[in-house]
PDB file of N, CA and C in Angstrom:
ATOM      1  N   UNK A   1       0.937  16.530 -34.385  1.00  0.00           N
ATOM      2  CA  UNK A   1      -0.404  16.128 -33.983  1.00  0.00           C
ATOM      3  C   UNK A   1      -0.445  14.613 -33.762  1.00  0.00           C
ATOM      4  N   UNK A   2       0.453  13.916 -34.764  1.00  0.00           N
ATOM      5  CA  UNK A   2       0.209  12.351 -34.713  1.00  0.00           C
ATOM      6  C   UNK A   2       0.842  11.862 -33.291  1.00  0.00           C
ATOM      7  N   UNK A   3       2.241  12.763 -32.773  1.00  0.00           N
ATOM      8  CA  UNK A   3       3.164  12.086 -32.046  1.00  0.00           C
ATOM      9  C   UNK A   3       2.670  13.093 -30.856  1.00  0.00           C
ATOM     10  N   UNK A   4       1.046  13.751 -30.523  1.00  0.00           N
ATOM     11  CA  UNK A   4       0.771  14.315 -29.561  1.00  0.00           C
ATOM     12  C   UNK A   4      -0.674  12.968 -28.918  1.00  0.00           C
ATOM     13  N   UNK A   5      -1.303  12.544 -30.383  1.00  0.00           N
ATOM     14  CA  UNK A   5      -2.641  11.466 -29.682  1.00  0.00           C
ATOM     15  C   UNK A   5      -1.990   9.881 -29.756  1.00  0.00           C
ATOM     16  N   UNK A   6      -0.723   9.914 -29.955  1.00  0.00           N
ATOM     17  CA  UNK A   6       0.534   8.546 -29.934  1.00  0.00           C
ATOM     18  C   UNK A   6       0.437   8.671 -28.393  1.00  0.00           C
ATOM     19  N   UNK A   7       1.290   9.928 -27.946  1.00  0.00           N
ATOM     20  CA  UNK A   7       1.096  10.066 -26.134  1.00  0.00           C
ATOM     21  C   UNK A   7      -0.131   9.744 -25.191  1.00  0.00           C
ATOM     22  N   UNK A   8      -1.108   9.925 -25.788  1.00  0.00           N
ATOM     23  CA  UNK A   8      -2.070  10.218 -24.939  1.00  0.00           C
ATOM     24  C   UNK A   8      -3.097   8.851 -24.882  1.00  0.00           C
ATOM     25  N   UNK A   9      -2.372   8.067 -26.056  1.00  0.00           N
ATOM     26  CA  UNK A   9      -3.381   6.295 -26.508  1.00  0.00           C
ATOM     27  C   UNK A   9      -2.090   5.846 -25.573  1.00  0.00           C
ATOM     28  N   UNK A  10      -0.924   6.034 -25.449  1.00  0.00           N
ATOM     29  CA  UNK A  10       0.040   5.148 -24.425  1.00  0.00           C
ATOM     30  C   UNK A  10      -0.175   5.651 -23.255  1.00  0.00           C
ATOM     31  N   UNK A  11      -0.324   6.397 -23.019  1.00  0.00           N
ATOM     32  CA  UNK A  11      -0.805   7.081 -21.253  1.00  0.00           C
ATOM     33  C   UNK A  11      -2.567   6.236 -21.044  1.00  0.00           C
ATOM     34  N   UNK A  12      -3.050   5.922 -22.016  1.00  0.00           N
ATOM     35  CA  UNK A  12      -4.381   5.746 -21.679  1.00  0.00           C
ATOM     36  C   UNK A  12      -4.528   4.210 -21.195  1.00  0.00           C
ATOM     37  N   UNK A  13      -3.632   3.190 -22.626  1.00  0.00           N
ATOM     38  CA  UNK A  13      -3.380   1.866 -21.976  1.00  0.00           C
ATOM     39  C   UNK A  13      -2.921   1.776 -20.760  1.00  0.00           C
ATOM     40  N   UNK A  14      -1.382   2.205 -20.978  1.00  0.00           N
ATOM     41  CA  UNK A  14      -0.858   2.252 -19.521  1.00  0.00           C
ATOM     42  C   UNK A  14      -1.955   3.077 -18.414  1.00  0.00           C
ATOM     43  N   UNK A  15      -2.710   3.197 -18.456  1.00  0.00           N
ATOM     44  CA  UNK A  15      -3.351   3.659 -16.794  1.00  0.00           C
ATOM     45  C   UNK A  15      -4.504   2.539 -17.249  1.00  0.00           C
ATOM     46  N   UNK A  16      -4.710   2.040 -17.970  1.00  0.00           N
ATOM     47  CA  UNK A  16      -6.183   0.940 -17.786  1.00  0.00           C
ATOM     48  C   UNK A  16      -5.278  -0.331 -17.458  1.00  0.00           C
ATOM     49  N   UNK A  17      -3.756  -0.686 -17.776  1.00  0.00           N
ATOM     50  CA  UNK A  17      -3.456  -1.770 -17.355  1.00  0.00           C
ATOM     51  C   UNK A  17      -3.169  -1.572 -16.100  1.00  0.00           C
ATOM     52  N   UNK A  18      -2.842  -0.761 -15.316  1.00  0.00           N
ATOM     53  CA  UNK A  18      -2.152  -0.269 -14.258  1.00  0.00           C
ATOM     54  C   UNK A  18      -4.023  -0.811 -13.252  1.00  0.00           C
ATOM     55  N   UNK A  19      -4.632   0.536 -13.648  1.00  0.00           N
ATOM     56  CA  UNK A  19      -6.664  -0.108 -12.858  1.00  0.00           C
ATOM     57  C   UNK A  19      -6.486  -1.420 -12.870  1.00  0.00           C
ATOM     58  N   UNK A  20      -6.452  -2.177 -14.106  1.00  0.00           N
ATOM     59  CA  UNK A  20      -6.891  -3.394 -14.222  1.00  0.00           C
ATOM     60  C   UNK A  20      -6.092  -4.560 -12.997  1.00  0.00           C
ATOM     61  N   UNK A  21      -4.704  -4.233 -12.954  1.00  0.00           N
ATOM     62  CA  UNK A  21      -4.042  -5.090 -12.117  1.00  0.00           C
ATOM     63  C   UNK A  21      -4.214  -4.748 -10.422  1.00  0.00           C
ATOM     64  N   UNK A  22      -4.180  -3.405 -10.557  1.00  0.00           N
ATOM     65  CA  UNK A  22      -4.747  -3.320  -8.993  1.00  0.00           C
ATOM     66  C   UNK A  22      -6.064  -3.659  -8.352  1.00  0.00           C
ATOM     67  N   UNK A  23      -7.276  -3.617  -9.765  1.00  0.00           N
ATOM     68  CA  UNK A  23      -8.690  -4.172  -9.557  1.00  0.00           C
ATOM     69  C   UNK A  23      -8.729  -5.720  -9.089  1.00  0.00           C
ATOM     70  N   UNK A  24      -7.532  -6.722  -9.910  1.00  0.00           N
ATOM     71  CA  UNK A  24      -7.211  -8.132  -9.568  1.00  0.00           C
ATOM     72  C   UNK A  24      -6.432  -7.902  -8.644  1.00  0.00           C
ATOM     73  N   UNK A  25      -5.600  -7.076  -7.836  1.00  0.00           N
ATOM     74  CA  UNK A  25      -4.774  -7.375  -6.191  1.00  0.00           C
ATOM     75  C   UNK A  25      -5.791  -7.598  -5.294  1.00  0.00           C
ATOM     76  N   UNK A  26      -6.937  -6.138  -5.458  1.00  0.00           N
ATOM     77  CA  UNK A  26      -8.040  -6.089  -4.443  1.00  0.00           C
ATOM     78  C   UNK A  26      -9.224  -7.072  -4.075  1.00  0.00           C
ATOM     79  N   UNK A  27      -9.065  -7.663  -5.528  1.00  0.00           N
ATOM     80  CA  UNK A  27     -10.071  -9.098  -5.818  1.00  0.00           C
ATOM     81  C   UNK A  27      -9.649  -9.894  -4.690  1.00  0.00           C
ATOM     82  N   UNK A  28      -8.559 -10.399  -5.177  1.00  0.00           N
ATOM     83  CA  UNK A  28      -7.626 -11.354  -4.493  1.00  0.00           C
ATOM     84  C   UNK A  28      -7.679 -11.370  -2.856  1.00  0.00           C
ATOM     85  N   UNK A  29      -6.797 -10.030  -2.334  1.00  0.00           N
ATOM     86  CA  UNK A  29      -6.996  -9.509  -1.346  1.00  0.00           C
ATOM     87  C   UNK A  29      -8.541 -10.101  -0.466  1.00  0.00           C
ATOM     88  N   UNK A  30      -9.705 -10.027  -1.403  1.00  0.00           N
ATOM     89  CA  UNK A  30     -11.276 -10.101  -0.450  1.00  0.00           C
ATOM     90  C   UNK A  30     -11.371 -11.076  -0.112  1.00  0.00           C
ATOM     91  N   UNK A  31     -10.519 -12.047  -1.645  1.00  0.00           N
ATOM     92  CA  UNK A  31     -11.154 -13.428  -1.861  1.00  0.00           C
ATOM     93  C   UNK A  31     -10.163 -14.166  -0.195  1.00  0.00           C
ATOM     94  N   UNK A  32      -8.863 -13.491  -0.063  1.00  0.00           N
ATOM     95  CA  UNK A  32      -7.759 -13.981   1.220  1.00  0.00           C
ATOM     96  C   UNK A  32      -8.624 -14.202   2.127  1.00  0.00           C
ATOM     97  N   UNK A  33      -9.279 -12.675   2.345  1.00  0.00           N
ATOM     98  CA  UNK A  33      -9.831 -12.178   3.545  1.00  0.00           C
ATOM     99  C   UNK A  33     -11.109 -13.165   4.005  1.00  0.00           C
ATOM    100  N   UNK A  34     -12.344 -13.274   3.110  1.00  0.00           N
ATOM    101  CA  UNK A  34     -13.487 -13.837   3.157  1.00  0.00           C
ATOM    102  C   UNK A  34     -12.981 -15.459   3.746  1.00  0.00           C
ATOM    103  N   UNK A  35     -11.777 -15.830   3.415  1.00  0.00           N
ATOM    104  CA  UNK A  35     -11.097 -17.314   3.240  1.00  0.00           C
ATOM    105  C   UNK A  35     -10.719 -17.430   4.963  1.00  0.00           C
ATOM    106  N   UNK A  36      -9.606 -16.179   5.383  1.00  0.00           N
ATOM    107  CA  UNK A  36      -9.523 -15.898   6.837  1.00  0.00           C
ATOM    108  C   UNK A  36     -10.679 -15.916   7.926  1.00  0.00           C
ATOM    109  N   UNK A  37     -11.838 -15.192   7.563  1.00  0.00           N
ATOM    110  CA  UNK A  37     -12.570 -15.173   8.210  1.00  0.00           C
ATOM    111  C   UNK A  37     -13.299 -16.263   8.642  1.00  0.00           C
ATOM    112  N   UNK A  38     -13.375 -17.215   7.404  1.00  0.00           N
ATOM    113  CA  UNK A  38     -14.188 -18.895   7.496  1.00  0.00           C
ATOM    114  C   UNK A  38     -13.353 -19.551   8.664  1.00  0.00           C
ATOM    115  N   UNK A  39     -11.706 -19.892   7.850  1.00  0.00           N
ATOM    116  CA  UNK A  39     -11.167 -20.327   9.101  1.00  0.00           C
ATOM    117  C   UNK A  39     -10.771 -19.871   9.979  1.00  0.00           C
ATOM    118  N   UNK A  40     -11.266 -18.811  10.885  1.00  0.00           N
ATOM    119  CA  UNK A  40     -11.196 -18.332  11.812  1.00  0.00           C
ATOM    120  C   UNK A  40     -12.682 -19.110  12.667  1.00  0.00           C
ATOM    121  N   UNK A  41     -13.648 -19.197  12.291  1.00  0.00           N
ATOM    122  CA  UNK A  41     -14.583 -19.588  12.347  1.00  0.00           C
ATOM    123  C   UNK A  41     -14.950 -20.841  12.822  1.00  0.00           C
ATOM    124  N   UNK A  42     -14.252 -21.642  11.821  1.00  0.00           N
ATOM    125  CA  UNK A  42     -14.178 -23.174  12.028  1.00  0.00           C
ATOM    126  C   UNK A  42     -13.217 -23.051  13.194  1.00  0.00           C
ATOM    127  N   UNK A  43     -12.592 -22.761  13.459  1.00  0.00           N
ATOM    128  CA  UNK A  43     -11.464 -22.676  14.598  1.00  0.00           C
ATOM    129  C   UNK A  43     -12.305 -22.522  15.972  1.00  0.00           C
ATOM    130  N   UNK A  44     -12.791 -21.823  15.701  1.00  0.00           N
ATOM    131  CA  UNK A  44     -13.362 -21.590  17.490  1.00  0.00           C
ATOM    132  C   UNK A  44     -15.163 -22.537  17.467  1.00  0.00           C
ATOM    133  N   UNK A  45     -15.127 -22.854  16.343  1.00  0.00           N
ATOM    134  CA  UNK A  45     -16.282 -24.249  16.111  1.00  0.00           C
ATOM    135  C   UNK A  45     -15.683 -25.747  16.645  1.00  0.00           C
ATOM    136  N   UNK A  46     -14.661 -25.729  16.116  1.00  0.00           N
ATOM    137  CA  UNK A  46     -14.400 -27.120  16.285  1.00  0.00           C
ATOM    138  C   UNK A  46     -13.502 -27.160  17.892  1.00  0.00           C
ATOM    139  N   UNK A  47     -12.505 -26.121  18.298  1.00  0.00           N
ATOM    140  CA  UNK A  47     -12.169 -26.266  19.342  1.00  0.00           C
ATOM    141  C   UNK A  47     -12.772 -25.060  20.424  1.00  0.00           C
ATOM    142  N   UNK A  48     -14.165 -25.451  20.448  1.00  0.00           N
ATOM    143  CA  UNK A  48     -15.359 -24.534  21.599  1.00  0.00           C
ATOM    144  C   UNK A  48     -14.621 -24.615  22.923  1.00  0.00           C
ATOM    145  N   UNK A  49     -13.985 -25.968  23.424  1.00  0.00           N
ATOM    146  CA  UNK A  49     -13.797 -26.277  24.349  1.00  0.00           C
ATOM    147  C   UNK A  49     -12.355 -25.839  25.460  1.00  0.00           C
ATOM    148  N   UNK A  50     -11.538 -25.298  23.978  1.00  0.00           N
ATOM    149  CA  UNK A  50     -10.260 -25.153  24.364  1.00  0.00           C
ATOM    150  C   UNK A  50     -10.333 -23.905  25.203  1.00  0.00           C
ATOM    151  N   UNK A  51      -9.337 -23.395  26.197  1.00  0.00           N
ATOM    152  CA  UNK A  51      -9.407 -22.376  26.627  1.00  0.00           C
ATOM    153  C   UNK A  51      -8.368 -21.033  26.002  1.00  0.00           C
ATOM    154  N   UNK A  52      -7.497 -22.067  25.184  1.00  0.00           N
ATOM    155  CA  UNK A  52      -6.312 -21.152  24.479  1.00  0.00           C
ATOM    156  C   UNK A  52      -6.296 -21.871  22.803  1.00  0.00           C
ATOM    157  N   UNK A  53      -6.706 -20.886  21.755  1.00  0.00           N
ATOM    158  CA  UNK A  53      -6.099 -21.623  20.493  1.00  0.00           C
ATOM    159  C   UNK A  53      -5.601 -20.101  20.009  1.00  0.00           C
ATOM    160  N   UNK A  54      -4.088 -20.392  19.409  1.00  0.00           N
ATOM    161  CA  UNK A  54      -3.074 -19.860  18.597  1.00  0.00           C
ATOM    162  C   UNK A  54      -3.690 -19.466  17.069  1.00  0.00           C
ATOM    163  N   UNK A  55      -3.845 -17.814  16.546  1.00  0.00           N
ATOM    164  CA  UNK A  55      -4.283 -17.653  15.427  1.00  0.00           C
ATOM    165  C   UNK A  55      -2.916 -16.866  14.596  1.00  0.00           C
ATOM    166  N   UNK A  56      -2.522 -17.574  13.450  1.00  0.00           N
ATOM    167  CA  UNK A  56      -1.008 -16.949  13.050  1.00  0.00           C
ATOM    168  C   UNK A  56      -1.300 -17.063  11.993  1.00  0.00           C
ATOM    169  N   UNK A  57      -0.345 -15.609  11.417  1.00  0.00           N
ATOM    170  CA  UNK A  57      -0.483 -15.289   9.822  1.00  0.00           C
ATOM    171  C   UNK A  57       0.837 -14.559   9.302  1.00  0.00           C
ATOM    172  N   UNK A  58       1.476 -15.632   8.498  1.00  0.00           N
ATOM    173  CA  UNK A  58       2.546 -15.325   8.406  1.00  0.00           C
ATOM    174  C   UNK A  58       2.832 -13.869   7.265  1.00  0.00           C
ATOM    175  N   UNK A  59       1.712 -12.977   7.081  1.00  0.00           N
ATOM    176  CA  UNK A  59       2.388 -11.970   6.281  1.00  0.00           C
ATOM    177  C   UNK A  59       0.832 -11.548   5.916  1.00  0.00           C
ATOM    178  N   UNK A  60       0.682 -10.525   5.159  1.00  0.00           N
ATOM    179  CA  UNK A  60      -0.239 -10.065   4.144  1.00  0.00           C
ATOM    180  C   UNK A  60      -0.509 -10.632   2.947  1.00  0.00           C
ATOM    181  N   UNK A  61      -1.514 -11.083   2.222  1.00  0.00           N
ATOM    182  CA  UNK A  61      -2.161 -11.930   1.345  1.00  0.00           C
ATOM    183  C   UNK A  61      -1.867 -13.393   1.636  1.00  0.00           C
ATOM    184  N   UNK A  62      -1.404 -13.926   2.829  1.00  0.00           N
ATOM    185  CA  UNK A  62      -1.909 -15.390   3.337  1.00  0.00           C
ATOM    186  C   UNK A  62      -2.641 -15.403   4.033  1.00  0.00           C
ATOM    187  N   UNK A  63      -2.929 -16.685   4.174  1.00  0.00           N
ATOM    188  CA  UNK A  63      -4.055 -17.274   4.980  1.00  0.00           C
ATOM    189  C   UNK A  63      -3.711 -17.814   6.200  1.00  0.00           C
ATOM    190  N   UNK A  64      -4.522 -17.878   7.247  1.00  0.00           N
ATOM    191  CA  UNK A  64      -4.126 -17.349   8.554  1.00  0.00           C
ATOM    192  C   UNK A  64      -4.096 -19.251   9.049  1.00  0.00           C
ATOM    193  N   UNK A  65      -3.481 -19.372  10.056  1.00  0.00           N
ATOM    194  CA  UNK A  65      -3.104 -21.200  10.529  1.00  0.00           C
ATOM    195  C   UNK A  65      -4.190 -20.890  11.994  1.00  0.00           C
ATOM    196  N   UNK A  66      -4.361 -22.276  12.695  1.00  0.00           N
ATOM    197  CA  UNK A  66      -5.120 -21.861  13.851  1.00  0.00           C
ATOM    198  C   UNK A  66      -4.327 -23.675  14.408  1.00  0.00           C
ATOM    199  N   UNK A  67      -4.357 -23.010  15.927  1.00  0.00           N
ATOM    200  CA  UNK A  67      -3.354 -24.122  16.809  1.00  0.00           C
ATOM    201  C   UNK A  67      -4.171 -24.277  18.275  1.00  0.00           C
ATOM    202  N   UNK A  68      -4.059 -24.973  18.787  1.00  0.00           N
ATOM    203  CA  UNK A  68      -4.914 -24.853  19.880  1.00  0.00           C
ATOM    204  C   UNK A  68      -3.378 -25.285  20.652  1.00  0.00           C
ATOM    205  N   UNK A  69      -3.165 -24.576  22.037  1.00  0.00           N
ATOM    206  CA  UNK A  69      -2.247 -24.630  22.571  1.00  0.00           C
ATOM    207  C   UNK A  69      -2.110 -25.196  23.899  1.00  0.00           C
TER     208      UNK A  69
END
């Protein structure tokens, strides 16, 4: 009985640490995103005029560069 609710308190941490760290990827993830979207923003604010600007992102969970070309 002891070494049956031993299993089931380690299955229980382990799946709340497991939520907990994917709850902070997805955080993260919004906080990237919300961050992308600004400077995406400022980008076509500050160069209104350009007819070509370059938007590059070197991977998933960075933040995106902006180039006017």
């Amino acid at each position: 009985m002891k070494e049956n609710k031993l299993k089931i308190a380690v299955a229980t941490v382990g799946s709340m640490l497991i939520l907990g760290y994917a709850t902070l990827q997805f955080v993260e993830l919004s906080n990237i995103h919300k961050a992308n979207q600004q400077i995406i923003e400022e980008c076509f604010q500050s160069w209104a005029d350009e007819s070509t600007l370059k938007i590059t992102k070197a991977g998933v969970g960075e933040l995106v560069s902006c180039e006017k070309e």
